[in-house]
Structures are given as structure tokens and as C-alpha cells.
N, C-alpha and C. Protein backbone atom coordinates (compact mmCIF):
# COMPACT_ATOMS: atom_id res chain seq x y z
N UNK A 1 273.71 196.08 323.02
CA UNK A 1 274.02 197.49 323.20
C UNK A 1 275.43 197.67 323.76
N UNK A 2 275.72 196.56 324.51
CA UNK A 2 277.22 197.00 325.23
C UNK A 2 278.42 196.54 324.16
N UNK A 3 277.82 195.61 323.50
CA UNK A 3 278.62 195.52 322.06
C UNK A 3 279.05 196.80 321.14
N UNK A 4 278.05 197.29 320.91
CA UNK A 4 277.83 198.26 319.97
C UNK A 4 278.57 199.13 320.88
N UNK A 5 277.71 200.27 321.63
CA UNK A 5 278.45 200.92 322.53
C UNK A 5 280.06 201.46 323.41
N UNK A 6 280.19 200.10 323.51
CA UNK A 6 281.84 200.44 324.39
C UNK A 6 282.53 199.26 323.78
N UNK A 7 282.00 198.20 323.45
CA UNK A 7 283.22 197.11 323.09
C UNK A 7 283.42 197.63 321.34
N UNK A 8 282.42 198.49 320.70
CA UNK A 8 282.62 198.60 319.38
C UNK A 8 283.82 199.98 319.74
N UNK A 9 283.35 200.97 320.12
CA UNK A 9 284.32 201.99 320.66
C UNK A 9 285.88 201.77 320.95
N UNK A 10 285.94 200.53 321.68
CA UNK A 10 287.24 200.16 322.35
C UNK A 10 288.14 199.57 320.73
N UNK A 11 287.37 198.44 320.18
CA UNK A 11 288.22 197.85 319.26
C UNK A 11 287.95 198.52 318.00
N UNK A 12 287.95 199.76 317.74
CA UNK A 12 288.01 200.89 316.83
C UNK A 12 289.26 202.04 317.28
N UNK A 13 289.21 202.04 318.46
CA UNK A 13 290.11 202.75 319.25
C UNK A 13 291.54 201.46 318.89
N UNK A 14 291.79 200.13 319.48
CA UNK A 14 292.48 199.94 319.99
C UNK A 14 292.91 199.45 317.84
N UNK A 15 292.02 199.16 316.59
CA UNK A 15 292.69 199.19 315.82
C UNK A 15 293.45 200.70 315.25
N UNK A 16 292.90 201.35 315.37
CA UNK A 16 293.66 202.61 315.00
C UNK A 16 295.03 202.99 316.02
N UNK A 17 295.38 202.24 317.08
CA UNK A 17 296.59 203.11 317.79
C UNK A 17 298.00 202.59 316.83
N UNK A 18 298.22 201.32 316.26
CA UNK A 18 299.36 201.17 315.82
C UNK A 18 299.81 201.71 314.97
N UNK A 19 298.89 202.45 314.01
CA UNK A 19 299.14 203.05 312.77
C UNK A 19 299.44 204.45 313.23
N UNK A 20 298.89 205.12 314.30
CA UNK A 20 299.33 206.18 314.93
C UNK A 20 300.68 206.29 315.36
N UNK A 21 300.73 205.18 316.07
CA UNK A 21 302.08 205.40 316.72
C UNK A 21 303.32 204.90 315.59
N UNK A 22 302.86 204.21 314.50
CA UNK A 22 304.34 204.46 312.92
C UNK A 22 303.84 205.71 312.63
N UNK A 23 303.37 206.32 312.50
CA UNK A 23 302.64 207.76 312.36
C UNK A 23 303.84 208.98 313.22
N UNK A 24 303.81 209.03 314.14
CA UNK A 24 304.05 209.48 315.58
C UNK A 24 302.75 210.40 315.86
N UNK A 25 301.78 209.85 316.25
CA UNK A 25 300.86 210.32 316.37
C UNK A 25 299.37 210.61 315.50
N UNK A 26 298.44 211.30 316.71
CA UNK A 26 297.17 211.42 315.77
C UNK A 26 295.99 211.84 316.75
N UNK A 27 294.52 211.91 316.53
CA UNK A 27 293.80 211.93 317.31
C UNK A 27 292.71 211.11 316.98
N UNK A 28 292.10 210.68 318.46
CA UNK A 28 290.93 209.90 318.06
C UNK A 28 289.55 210.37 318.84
N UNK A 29 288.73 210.90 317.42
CA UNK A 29 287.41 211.63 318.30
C UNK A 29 286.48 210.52 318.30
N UNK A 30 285.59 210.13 319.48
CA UNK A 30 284.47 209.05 319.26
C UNK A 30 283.93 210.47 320.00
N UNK A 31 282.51 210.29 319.07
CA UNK A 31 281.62 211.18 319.34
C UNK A 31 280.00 210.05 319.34
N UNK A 32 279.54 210.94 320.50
CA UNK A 32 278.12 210.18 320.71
C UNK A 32 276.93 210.93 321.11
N UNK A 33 275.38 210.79 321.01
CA UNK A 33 274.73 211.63 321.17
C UNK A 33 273.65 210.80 322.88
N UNK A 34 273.45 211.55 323.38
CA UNK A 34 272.17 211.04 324.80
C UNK A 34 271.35 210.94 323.71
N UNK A 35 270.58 210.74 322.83
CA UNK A 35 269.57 210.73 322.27
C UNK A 35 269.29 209.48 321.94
N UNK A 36 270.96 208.79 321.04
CA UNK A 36 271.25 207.37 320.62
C UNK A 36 271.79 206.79 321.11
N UNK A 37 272.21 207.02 322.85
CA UNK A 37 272.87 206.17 323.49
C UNK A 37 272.14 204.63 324.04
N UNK A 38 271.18 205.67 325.04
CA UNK A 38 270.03 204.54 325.58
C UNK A 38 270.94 203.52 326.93
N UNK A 39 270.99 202.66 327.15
CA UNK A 39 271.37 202.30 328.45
C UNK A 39 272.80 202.20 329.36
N UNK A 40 273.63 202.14 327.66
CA UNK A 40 274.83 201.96 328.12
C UNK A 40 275.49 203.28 328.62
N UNK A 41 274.71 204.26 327.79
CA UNK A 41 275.59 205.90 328.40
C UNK A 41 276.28 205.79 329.48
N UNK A 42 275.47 205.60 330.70
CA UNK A 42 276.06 205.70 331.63
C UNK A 42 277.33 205.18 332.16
N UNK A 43 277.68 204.19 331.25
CA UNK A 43 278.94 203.36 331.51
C UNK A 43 279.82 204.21 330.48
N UNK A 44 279.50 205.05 329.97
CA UNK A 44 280.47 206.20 329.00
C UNK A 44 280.43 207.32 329.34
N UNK A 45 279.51 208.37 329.09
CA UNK A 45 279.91 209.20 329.93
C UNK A 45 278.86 209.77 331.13
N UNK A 46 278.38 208.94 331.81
CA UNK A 46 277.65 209.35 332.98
C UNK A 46 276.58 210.37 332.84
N UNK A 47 275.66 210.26 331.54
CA UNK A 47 274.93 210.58 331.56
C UNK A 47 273.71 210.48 332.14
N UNK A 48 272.68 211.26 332.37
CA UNK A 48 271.43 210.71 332.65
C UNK A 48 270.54 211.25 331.35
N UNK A 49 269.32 210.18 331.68
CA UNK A 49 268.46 210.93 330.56
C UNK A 49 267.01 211.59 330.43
N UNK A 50 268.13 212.57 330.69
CA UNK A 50 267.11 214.06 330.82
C UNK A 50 267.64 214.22 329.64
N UNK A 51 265.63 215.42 328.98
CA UNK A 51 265.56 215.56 327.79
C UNK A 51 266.59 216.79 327.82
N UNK A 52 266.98 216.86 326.10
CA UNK A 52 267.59 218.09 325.93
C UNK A 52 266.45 219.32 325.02
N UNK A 53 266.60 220.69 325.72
CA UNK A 53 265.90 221.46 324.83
C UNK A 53 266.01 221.67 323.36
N UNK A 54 266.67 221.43 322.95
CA UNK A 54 267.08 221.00 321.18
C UNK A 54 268.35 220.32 320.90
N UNK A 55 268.03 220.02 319.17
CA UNK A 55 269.32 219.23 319.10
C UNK A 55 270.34 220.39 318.44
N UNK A 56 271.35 219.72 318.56
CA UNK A 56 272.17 220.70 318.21
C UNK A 56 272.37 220.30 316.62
N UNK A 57 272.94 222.08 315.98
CA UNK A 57 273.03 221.57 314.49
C UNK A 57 274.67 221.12 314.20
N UNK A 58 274.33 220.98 312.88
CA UNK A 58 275.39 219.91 312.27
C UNK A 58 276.73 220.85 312.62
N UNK A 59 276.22 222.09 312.22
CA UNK A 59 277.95 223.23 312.48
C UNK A 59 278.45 223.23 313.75
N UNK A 60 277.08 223.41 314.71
CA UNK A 60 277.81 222.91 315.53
C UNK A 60 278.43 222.11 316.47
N UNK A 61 278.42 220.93 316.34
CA UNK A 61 279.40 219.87 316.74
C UNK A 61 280.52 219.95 315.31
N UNK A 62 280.25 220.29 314.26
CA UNK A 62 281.03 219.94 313.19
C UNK A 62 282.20 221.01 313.70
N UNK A 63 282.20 222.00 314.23
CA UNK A 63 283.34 222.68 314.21
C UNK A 63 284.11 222.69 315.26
N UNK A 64 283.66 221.88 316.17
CA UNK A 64 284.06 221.17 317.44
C UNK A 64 285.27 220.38 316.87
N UNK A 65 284.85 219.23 316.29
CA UNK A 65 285.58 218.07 315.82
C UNK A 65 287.03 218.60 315.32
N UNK A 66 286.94 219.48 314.08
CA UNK A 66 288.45 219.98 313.81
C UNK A 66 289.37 220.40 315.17
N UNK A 67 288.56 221.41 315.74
CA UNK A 67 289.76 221.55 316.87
C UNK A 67 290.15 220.68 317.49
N UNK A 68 289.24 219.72 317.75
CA UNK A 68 289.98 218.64 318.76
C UNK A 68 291.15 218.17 317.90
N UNK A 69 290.79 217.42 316.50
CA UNK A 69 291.81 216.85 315.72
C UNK A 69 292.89 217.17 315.51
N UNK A 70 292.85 218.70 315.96
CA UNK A 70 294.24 219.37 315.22
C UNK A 70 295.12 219.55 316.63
N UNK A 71 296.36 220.23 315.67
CA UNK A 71 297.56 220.27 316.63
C UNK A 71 297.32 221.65 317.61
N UNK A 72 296.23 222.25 317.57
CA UNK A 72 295.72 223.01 318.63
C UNK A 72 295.69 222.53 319.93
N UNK A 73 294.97 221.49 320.00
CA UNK A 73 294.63 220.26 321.10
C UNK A 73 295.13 219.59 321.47
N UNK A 74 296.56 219.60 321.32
CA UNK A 74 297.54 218.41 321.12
C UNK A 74 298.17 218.09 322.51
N UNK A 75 297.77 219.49 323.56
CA UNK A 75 298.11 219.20 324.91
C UNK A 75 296.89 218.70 325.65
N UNK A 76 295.67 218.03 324.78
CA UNK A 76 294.22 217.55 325.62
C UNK A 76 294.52 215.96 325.08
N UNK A 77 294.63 215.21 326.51
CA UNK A 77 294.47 213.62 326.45
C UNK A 77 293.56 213.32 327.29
N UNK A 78 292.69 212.35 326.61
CA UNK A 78 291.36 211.72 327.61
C UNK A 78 290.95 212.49 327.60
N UNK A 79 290.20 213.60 327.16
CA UNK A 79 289.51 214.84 327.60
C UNK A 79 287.67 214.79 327.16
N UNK A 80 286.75 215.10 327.72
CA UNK A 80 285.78 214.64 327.23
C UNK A 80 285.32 216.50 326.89
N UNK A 81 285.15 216.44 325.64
CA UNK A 81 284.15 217.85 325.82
C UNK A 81 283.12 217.65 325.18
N UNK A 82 282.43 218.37 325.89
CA UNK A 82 280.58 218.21 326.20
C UNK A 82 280.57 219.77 325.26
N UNK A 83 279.07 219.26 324.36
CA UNK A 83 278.61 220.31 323.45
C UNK A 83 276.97 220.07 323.83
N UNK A 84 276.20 220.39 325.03
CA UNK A 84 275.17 219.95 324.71
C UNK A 84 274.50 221.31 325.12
N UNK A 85 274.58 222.51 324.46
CA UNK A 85 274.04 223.98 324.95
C UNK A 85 273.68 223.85 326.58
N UNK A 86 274.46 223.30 327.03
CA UNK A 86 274.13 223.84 328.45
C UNK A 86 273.03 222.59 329.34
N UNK A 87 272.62 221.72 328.39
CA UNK A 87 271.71 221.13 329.32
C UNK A 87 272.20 220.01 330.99
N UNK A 88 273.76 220.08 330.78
CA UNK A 88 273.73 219.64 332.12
C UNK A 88 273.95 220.53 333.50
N UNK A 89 273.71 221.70 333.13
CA UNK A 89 273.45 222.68 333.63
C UNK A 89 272.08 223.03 334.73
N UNK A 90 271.38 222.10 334.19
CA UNK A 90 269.99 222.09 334.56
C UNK A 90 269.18 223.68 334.47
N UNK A 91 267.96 223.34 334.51
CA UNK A 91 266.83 224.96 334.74
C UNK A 91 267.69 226.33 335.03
N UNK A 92 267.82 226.93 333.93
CA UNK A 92 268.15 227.77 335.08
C UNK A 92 266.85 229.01 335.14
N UNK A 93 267.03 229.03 336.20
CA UNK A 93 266.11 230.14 337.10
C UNK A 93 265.51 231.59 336.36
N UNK A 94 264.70 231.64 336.47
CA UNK A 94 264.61 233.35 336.13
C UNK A 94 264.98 234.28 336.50
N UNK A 95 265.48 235.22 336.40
CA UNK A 95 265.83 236.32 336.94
C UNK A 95 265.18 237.67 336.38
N UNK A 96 264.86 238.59 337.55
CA UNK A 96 264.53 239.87 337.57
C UNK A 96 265.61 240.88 337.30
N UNK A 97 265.49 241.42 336.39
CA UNK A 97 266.23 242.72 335.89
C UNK A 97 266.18 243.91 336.62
């Protein structure tokens, strides 16, 4: 798992930077789900595993991905953004109207 997980991540990452940088640039999205992580998460992004109330659909993470890629984003380095409707949010409470 730590193969797969972070050492596959790293040397996917670390073959794609040279071609970036004859490039002058680029972006690199690794995207992952708590669902298919399983033990190593936590050594990525500090997850725990608590269930999520649904999965999310394909549009949306899919329309996530372009913005990051593009020159919109181009002032976000290392940046992790979280799409998980809110579940690290935990319960939230009821409220009276």
C-alpha cells in the first residue's frame, strides 16, 4: 500500500517535473478518494475514516480538476483542495427556525 500510495505518487510526480520545467511549466493534480485510500491516507492527507454521506458525482470533482490545471490557479502551489461536501465538517446540528 505504501508503494502504491505515496512512493507511486512521488515517482509520477518526480517523472513529470523535467518535461515541465523544458515546458516552463505545468500542473500536477494527484487526486485520491478516503474510500480507496485505506491505511496509508493518513500519511497523505490526514485523513480519518469516517464514513462519508455520499459519493460525490463525476461533475463534480470533474470540474474541480480544470480549474486547478489552468492558468487560473497558477498562484496555488502545494495546495490541497478538499471536495468532500462538507464531511470534515462533522454533524452538523439541527437548528430551530
Amino acid at each position: 500500500m505504501i508503494d502504491t500510495n505515496l512512493v507511486g505518487t512521488f515517482l509520477g510526480t518526480r517523472a513529470a517535473v523535467p518535461s515541465m520545467r523544458r515546458r516552463g511549466g505545468g500542473s500536477i493534480v494527484n487526486i485520491n478518494s478516503t474510500a480507496g485510500i485505506g491505511a496509508t491516507g493518513e500519511l497523505i492527507v490526514g485523513i480519518d475514516d469516517q464514513p462519508i454521506p455520499r459519493l460525490a458525482g463525476v461533475d463534480e470533482i470533474g470540474s474541480l480538476v480544470p480549474f486547478v490545471a489552468s492558468d487560473d490557479a497558477g498562484y496555488s502551489t502545494g495546495a490541497e483542495f478538499v471536495a468532500d461536501g462538507g464531511s470534515l465538517l462533522g454533524p452538523v446540528p439541527a437548528t430551530k427556525l
